[in-house]
PDB file of N, CA and C in Angstrom:
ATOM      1  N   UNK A   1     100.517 117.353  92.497  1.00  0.00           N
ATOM      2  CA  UNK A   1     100.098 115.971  92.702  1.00  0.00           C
ATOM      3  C   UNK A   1     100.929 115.335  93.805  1.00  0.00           C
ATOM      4  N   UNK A   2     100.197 114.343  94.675  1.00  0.00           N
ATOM      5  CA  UNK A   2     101.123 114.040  95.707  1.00  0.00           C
ATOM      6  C   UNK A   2     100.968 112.057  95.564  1.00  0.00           C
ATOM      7  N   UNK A   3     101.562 111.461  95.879  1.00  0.00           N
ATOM      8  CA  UNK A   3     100.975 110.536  96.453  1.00  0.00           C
ATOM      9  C   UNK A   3     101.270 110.124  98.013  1.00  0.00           C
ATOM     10  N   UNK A   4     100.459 109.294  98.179  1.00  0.00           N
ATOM     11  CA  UNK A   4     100.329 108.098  99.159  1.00  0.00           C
ATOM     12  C   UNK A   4     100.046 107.065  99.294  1.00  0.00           C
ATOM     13  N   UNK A   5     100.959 106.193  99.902  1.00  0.00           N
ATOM     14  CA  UNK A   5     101.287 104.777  99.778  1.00  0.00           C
ATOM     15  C   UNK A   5     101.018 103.684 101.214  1.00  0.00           C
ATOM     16  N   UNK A   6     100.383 102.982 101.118  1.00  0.00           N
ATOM     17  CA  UNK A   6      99.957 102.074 102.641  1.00  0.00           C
ATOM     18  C   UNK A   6     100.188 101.364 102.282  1.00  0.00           C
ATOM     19  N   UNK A   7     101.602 100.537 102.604  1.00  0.00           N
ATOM     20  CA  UNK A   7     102.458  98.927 102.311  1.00  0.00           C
ATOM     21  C   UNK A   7     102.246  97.687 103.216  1.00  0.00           C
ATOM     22  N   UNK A   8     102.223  96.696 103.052  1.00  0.00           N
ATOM     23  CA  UNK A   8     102.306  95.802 103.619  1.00  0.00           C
ATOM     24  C   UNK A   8     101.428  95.387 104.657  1.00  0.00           C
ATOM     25  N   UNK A   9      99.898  96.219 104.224  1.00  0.00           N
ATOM     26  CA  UNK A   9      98.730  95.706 105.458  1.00  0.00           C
ATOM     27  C   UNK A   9      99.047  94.140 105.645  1.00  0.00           C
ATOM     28  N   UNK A  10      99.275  93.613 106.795  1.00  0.00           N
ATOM     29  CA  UNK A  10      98.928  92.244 106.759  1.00  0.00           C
ATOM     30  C   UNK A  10      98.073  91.611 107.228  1.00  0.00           C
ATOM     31  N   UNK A  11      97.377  90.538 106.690  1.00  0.00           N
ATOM     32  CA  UNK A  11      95.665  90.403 107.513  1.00  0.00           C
ATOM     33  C   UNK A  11      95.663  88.335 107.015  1.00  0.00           C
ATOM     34  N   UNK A  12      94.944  88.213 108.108  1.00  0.00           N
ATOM     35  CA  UNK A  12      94.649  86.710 107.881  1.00  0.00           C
ATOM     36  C   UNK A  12      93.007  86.166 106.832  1.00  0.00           C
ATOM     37  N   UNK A  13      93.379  85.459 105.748  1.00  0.00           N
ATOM     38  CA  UNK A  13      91.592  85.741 105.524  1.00  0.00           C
ATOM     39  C   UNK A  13      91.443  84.440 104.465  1.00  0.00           C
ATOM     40  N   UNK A  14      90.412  84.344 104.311  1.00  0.00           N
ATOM     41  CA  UNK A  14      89.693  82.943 103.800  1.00  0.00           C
ATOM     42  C   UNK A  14      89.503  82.885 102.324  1.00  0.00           C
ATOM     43  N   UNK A  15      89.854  83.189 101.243  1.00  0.00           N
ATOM     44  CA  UNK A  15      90.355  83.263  99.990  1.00  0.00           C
ATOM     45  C   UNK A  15      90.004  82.279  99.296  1.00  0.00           C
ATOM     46  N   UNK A  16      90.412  81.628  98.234  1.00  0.00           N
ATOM     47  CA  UNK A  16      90.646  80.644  97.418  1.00  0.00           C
ATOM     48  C   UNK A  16      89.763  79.716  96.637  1.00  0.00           C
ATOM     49  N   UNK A  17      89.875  78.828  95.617  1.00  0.00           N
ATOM     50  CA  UNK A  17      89.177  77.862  95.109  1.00  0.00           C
ATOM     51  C   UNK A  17      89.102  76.433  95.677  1.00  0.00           C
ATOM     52  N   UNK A  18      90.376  76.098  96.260  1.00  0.00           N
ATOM     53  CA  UNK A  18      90.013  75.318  97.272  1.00  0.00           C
ATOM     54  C   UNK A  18      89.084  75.204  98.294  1.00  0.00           C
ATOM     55  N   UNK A  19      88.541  74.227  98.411  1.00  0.00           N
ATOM     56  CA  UNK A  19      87.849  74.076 100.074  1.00  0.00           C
ATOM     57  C   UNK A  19      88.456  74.195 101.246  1.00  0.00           C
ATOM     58  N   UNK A  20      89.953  73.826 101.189  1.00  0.00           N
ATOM     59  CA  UNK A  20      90.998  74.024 102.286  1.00  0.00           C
ATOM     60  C   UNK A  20      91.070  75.672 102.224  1.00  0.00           C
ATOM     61  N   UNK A  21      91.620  75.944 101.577  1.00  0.00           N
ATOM     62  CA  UNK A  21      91.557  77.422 101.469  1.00  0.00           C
ATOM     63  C   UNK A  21      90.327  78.495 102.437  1.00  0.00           C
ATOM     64  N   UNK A  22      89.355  78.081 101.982  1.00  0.00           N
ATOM     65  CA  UNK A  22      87.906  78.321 102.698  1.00  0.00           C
ATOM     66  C   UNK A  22      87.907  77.837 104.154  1.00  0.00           C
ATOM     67  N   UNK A  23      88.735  76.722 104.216  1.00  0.00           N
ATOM     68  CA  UNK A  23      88.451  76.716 105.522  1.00  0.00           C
ATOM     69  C   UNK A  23      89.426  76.943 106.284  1.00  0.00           C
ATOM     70  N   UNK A  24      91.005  77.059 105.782  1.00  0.00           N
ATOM     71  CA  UNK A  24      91.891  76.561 106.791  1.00  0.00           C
ATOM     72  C   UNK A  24      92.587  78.332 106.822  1.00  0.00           C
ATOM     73  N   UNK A  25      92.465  78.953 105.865  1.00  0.00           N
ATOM     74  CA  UNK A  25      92.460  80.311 105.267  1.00  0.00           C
ATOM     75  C   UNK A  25      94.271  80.505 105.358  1.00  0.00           C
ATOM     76  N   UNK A  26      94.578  81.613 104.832  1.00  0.00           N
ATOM     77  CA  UNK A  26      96.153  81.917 104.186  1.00  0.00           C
ATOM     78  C   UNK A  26      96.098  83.316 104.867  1.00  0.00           C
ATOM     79  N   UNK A  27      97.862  83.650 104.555  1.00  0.00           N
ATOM     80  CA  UNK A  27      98.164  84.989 104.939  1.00  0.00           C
ATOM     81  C   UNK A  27      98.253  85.555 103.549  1.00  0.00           C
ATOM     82  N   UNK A  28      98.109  86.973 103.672  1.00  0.00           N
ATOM     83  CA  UNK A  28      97.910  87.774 102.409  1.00  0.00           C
ATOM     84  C   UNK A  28      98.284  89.096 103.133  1.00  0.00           C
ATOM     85  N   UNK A  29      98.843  89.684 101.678  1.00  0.00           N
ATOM     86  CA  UNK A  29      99.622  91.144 102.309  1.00  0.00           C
ATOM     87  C   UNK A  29      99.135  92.177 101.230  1.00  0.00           C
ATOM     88  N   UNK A  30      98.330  93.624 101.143  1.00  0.00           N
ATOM     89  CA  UNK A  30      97.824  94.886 100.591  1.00  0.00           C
ATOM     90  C   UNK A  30      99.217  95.821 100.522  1.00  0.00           C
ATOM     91  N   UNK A  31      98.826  96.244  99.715  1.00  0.00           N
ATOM     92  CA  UNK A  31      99.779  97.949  99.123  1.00  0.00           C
ATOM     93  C   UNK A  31      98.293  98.359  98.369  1.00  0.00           C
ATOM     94  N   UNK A  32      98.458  99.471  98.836  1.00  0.00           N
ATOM     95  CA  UNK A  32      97.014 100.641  98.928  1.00  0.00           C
ATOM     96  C   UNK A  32      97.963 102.005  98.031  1.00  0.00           C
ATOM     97  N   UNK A  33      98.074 102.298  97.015  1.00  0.00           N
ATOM     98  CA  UNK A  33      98.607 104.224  96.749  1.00  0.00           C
ATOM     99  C   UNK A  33      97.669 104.669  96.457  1.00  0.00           C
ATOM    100  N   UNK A  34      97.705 105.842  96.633  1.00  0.00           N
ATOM    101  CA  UNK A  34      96.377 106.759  95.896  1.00  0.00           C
ATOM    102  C   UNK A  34      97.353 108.410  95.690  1.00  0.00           C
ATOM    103  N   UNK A  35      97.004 108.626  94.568  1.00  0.00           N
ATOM    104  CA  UNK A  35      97.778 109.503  93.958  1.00  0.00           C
ATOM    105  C   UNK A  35      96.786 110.904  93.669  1.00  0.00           C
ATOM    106  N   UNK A  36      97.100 111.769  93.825  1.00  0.00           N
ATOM    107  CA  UNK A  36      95.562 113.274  93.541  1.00  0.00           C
ATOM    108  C   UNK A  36      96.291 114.231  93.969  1.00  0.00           C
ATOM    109  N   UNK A  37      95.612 115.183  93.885  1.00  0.00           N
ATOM    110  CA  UNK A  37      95.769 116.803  94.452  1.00  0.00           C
ATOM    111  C   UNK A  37      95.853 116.860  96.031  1.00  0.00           C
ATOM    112  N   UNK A  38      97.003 117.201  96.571  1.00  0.00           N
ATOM    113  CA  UNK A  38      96.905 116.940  98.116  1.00  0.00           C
ATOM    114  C   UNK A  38      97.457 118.067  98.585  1.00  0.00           C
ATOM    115  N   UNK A  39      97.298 119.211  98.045  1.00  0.00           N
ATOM    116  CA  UNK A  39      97.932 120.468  97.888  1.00  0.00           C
ATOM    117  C   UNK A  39      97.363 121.012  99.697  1.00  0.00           C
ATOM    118  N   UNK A  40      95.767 120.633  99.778  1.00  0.00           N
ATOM    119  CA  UNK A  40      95.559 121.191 100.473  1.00  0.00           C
ATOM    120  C   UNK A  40      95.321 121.112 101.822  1.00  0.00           C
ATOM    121  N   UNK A  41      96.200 119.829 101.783  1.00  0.00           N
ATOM    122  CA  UNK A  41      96.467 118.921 103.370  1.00  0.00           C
ATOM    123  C   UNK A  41      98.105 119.556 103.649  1.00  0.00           C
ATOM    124  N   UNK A  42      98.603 119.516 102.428  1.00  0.00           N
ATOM    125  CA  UNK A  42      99.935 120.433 102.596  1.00  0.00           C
ATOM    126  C   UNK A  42      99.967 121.932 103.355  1.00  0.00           C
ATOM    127  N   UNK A  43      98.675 122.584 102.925  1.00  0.00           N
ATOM    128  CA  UNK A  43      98.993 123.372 103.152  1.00  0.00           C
ATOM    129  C   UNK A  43      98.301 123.882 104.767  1.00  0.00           C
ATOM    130  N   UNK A  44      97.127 123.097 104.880  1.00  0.00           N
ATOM    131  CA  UNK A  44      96.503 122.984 106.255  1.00  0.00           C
ATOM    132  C   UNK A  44      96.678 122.550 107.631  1.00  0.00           C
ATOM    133  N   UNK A  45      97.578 121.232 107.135  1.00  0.00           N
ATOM    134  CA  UNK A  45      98.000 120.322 108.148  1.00  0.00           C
ATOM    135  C   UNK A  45      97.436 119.635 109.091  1.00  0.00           C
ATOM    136  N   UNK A  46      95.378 119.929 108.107  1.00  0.00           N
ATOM    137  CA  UNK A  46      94.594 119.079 108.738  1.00  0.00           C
ATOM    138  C   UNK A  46      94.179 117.237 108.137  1.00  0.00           C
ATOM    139  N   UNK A  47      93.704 116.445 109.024  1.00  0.00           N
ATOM    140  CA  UNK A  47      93.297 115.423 108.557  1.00  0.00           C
ATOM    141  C   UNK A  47      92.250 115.304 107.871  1.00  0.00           C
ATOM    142  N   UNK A  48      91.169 116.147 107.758  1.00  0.00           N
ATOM    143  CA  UNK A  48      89.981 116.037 107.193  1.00  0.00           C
ATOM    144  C   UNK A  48      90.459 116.707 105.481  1.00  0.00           C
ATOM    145  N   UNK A  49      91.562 117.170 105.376  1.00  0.00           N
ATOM    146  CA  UNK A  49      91.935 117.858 103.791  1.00  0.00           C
ATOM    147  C   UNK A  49      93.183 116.172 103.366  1.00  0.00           C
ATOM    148  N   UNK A  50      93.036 115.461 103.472  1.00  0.00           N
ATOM    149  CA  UNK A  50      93.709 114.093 102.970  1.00  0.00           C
ATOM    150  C   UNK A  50      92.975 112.728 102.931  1.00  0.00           C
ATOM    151  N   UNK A  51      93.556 111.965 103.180  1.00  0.00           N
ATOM    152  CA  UNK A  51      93.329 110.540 102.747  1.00  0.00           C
ATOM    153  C   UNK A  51      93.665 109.961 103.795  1.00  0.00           C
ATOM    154  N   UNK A  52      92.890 109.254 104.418  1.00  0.00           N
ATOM    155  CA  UNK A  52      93.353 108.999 106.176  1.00  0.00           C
ATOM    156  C   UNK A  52      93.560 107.639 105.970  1.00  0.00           C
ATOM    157  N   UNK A  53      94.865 107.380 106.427  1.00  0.00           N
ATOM    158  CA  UNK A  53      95.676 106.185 106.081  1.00  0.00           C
ATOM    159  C   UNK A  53      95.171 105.027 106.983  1.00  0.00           C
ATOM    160  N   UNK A  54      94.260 105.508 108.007  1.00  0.00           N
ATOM    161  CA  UNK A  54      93.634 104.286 109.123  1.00  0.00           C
ATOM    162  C   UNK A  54      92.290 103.769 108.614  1.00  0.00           C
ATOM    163  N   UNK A  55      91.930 104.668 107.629  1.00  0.00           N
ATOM    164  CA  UNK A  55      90.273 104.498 106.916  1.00  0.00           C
ATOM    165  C   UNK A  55      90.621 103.433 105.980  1.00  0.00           C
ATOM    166  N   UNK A  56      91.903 103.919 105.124  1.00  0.00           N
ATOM    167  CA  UNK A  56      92.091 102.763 104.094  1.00  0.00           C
ATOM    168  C   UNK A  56      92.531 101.598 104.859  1.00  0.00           C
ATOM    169  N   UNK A  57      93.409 101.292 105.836  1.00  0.00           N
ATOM    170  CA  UNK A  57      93.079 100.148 106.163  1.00  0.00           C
ATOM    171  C   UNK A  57      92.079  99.283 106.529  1.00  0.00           C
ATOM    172  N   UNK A  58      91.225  99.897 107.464  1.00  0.00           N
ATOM    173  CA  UNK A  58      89.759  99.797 107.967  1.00  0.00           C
ATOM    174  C   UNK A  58      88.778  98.898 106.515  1.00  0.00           C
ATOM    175  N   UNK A  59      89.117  99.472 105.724  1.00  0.00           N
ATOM    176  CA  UNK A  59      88.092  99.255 104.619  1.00  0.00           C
ATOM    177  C   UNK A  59      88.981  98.320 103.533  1.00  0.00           C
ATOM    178  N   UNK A  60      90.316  97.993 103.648  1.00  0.00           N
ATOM    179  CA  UNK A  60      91.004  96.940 103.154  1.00  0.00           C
ATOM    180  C   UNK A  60      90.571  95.735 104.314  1.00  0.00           C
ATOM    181  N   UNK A  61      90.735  95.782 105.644  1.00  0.00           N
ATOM    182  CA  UNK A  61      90.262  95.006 106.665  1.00  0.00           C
ATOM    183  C   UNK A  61      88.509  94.266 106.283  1.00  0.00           C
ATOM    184  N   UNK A  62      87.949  95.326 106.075  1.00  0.00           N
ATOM    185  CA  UNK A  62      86.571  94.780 106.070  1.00  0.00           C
ATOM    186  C   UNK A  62      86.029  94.189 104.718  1.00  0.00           C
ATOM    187  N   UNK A  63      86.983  94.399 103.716  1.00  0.00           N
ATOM    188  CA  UNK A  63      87.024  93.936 102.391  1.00  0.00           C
ATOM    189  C   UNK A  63      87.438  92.299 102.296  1.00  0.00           C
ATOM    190  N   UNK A  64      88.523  92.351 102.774  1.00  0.00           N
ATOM    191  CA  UNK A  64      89.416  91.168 102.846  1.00  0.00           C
ATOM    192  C   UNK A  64      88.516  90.026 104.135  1.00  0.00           C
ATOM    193  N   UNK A  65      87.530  90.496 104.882  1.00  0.00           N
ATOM    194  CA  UNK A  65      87.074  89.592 106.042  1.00  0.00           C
ATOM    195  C   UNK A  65      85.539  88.867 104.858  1.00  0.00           C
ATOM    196  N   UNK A  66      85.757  89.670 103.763  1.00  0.00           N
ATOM    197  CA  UNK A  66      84.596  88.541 103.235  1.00  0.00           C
ATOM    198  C   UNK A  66      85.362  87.820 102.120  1.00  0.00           C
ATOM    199  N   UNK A  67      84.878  86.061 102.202  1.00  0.00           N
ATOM    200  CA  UNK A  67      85.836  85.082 101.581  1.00  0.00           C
ATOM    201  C   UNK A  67      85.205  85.373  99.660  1.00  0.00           C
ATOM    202  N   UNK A  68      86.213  85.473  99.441  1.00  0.00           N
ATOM    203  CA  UNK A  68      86.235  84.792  97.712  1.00  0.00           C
ATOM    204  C   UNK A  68      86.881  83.959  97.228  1.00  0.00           C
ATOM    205  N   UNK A  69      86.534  83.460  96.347  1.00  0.00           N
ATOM    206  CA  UNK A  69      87.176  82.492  94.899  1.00  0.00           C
ATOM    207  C   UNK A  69      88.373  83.180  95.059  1.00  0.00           C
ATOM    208  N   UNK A  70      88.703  84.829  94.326  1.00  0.00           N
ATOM    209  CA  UNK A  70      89.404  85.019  93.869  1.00  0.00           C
ATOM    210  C   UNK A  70      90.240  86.308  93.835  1.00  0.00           C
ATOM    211  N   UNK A  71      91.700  86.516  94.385  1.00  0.00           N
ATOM    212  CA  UNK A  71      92.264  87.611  95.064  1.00  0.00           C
ATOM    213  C   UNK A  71      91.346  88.595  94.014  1.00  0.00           C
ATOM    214  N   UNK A  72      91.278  88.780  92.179  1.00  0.00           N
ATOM    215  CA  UNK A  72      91.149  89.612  92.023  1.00  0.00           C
ATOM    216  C   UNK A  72      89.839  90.252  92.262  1.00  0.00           C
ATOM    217  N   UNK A  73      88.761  89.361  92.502  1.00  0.00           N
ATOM    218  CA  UNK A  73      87.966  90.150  92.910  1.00  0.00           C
ATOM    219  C   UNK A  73      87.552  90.545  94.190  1.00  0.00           C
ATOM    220  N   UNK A  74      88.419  90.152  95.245  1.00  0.00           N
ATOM    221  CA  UNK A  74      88.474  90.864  96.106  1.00  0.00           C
ATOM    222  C   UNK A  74      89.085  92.534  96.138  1.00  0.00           C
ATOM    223  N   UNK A  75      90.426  92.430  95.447  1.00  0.00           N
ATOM    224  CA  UNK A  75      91.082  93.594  94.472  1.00  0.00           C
ATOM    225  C   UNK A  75      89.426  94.546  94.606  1.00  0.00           C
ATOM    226  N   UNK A  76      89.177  94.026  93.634  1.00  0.00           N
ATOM    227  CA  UNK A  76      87.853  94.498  92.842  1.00  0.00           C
ATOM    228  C   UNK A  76      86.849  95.540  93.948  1.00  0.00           C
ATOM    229  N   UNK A  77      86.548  94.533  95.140  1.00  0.00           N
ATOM    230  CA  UNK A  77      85.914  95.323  96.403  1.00  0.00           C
ATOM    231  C   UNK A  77      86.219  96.210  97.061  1.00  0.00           C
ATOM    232  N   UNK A  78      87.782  96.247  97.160  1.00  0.00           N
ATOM    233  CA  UNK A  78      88.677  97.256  97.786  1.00  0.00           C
ATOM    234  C   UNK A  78      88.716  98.388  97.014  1.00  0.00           C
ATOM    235  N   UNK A  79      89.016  98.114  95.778  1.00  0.00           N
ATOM    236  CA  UNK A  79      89.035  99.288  95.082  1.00  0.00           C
ATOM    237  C   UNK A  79      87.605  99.906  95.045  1.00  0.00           C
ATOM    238  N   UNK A  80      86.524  99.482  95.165  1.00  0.00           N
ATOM    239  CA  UNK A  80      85.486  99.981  95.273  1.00  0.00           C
ATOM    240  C   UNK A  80      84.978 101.071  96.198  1.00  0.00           C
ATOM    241  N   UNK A  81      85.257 100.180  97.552  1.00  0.00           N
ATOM    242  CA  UNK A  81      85.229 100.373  98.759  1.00  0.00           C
ATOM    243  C   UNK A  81      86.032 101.517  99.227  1.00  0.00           C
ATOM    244  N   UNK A  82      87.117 102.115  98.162  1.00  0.00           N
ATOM    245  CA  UNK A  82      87.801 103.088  98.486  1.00  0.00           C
ATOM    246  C   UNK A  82      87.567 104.242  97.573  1.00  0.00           C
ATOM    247  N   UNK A  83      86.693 104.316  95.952  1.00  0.00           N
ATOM    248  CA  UNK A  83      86.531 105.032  95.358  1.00  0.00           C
ATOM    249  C   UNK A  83      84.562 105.761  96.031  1.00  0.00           C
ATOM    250  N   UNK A  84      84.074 104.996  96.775  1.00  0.00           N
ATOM    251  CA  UNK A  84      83.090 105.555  97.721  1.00  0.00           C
ATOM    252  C   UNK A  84      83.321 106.152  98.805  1.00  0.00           C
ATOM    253  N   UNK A  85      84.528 105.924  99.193  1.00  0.00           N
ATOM    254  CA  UNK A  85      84.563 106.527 100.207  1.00  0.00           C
ATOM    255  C   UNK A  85      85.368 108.090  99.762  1.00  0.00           C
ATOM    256  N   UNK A  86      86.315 108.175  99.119  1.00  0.00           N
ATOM    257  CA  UNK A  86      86.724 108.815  98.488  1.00  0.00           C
ATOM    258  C   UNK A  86      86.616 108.765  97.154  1.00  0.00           C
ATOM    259  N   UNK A  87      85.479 109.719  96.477  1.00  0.00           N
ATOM    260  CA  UNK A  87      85.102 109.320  94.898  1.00  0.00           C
ATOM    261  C   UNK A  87      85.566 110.360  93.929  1.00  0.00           C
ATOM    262  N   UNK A  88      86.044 111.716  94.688  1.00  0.00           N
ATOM    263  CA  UNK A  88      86.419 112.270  93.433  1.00  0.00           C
ATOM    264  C   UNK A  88      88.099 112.866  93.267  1.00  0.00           C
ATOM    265  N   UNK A  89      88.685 112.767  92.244  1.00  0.00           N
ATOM    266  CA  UNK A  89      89.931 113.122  92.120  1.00  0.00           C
ATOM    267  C   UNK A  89      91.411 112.287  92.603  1.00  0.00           C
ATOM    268  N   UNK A  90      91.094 111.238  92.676  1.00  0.00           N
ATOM    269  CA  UNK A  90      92.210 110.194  93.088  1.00  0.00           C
ATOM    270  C   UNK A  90      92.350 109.124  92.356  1.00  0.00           C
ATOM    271  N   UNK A  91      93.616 108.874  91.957  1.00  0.00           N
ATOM    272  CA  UNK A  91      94.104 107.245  91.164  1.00  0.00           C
ATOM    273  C   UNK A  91      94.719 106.381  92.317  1.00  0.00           C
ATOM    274  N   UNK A  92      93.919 104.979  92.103  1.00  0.00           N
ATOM    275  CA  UNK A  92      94.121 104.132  93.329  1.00  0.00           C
ATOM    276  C   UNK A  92      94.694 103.052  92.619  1.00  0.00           C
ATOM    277  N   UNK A  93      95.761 102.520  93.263  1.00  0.00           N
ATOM    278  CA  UNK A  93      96.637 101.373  92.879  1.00  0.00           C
ATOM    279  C   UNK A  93      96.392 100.676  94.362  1.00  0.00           C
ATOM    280  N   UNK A  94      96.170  99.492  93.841  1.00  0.00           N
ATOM    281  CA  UNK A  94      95.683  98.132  95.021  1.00  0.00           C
ATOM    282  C   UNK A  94      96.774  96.855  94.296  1.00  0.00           C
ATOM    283  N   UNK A  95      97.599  96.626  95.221  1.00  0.00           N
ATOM    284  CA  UNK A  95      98.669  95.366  95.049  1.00  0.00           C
ATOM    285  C   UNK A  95      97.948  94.028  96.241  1.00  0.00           C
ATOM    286  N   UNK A  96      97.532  92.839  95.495  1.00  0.00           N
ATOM    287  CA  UNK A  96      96.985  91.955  96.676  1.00  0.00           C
ATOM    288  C   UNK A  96      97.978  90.925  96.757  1.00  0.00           C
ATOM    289  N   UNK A  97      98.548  90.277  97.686  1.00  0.00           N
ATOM    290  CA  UNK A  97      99.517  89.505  97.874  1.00  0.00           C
ATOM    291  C   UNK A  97      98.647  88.283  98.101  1.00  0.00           C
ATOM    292  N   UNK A  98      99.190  87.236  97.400  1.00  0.00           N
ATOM    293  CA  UNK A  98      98.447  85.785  98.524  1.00  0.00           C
ATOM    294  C   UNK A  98      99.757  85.037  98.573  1.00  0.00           C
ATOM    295  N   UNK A  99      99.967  85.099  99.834  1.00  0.00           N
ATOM    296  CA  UNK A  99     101.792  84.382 100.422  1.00  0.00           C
ATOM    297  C   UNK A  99     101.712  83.017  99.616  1.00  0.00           C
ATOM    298  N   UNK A 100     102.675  82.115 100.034  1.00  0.00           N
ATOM    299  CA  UNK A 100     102.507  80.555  99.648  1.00  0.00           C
ATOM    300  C   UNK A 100     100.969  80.146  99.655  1.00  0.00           C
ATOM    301  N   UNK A 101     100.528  80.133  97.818  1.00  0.00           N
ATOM    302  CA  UNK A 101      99.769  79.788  97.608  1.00  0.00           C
ATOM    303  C   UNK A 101      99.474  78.373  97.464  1.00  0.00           C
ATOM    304  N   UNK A 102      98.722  77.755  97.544  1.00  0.00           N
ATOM    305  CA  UNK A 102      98.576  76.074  97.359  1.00  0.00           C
ATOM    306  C   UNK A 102      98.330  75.285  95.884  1.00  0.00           C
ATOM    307  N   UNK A 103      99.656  76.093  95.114  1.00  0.00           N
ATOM    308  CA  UNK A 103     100.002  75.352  93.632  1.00  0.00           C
ATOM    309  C   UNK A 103     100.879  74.224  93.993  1.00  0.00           C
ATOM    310  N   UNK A 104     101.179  73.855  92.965  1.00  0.00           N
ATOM    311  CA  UNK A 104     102.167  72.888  92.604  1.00  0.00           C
ATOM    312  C   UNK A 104     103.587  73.560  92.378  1.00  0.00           C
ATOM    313  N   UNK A 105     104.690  73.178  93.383  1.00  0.00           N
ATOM    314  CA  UNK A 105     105.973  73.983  93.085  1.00  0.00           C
ATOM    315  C   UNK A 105     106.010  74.660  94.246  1.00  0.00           C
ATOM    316  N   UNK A 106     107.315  75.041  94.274  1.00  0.00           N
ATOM    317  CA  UNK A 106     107.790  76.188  95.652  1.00  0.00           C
ATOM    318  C   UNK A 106     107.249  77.742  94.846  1.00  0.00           C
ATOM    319  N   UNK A 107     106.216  78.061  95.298  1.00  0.00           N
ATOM    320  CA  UNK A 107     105.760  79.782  95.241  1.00  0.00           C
ATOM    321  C   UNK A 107     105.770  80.631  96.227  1.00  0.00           C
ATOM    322  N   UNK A 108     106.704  81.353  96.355  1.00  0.00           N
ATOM    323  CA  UNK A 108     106.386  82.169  97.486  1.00  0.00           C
ATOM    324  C   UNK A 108     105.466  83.045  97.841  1.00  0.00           C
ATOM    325  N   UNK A 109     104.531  83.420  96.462  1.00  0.00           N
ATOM    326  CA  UNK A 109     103.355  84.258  96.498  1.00  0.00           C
ATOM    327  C   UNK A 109     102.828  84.708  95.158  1.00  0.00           C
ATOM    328  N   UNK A 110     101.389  85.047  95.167  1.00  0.00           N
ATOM    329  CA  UNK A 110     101.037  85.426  93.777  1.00  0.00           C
ATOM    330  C   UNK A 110     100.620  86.854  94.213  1.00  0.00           C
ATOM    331  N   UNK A 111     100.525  87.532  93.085  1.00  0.00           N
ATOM    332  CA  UNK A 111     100.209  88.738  93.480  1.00  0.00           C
ATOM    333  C   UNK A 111      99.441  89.603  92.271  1.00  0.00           C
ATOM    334  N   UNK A 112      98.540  90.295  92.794  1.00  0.00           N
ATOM    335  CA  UNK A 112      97.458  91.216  91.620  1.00  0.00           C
ATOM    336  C   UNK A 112      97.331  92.092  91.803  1.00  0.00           C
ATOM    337  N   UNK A 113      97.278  92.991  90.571  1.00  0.00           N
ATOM    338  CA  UNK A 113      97.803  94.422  90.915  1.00  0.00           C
ATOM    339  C   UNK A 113      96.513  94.993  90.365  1.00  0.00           C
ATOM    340  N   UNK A 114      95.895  96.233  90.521  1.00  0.00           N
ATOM    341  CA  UNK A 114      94.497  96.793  90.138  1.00  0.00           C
ATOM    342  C   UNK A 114      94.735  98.191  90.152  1.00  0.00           C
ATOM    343  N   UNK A 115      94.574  99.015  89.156  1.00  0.00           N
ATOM    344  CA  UNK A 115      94.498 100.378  89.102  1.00  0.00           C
ATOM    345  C   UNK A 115      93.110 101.387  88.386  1.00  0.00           C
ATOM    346  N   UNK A 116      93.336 102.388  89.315  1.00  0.00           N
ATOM    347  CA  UNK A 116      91.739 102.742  88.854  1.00  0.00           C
ATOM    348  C   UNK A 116      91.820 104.189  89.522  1.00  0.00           C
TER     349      UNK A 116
END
């Protein structure tokens, strides 16, 4: 079993229950792992036998460019968006960051975690 880990995508995007939110949009930060049999990228040393770390961003990118209510179901799309593209034999952990959110109080960020 191997994993792999893509930290700290950072992307600008339109989020929230607010209307400000929707319009004025926040920074937000991804952690992508995906954990499986990777025996045979080990042993090939090709890209087409792994998990191509530019795809998962690509598809965290195009996830995150459509607005929701709510980080987790954006969570929700990503993880989707990554069990189609890659559907068999992998556990995917998705961490969604939303920086200074617009509560009440000094928050430096909320964050939702999704495994699947």
């Amino acid at each position: 079993m191997g994993l792999i880990e893509v930290k700290g995508i950072k992307l600008y995007a339109y989020h929230g229950c607010l209307n400000e939110e929707g319009r004025i949009g926040g920074h937000y930060r991804v952690d992508v792992g995906v954990q499986g049999d990777l025996g045979r990228a080990q042993q090939s040393d090709k890209l087409a036998d792994t998990i191509d770390y530019g795809r998962i961003t690509a598809l965290v990118a195009r996830e995150m460019a459509t607005p929701s209510k709510l980080i987790e179901h954006v969570a929700g799309r990503i993880l989707g968006a990554l069990r189609e593209e890659w559907p068999h034999g992998f556990t995917w952990r998705i961490v969604l960051v939303k920086e200074h959110p617009p509560i009440a109080g000094s928050v430096e960020e909320v964050a939702y975690t999704l495994e699947g």
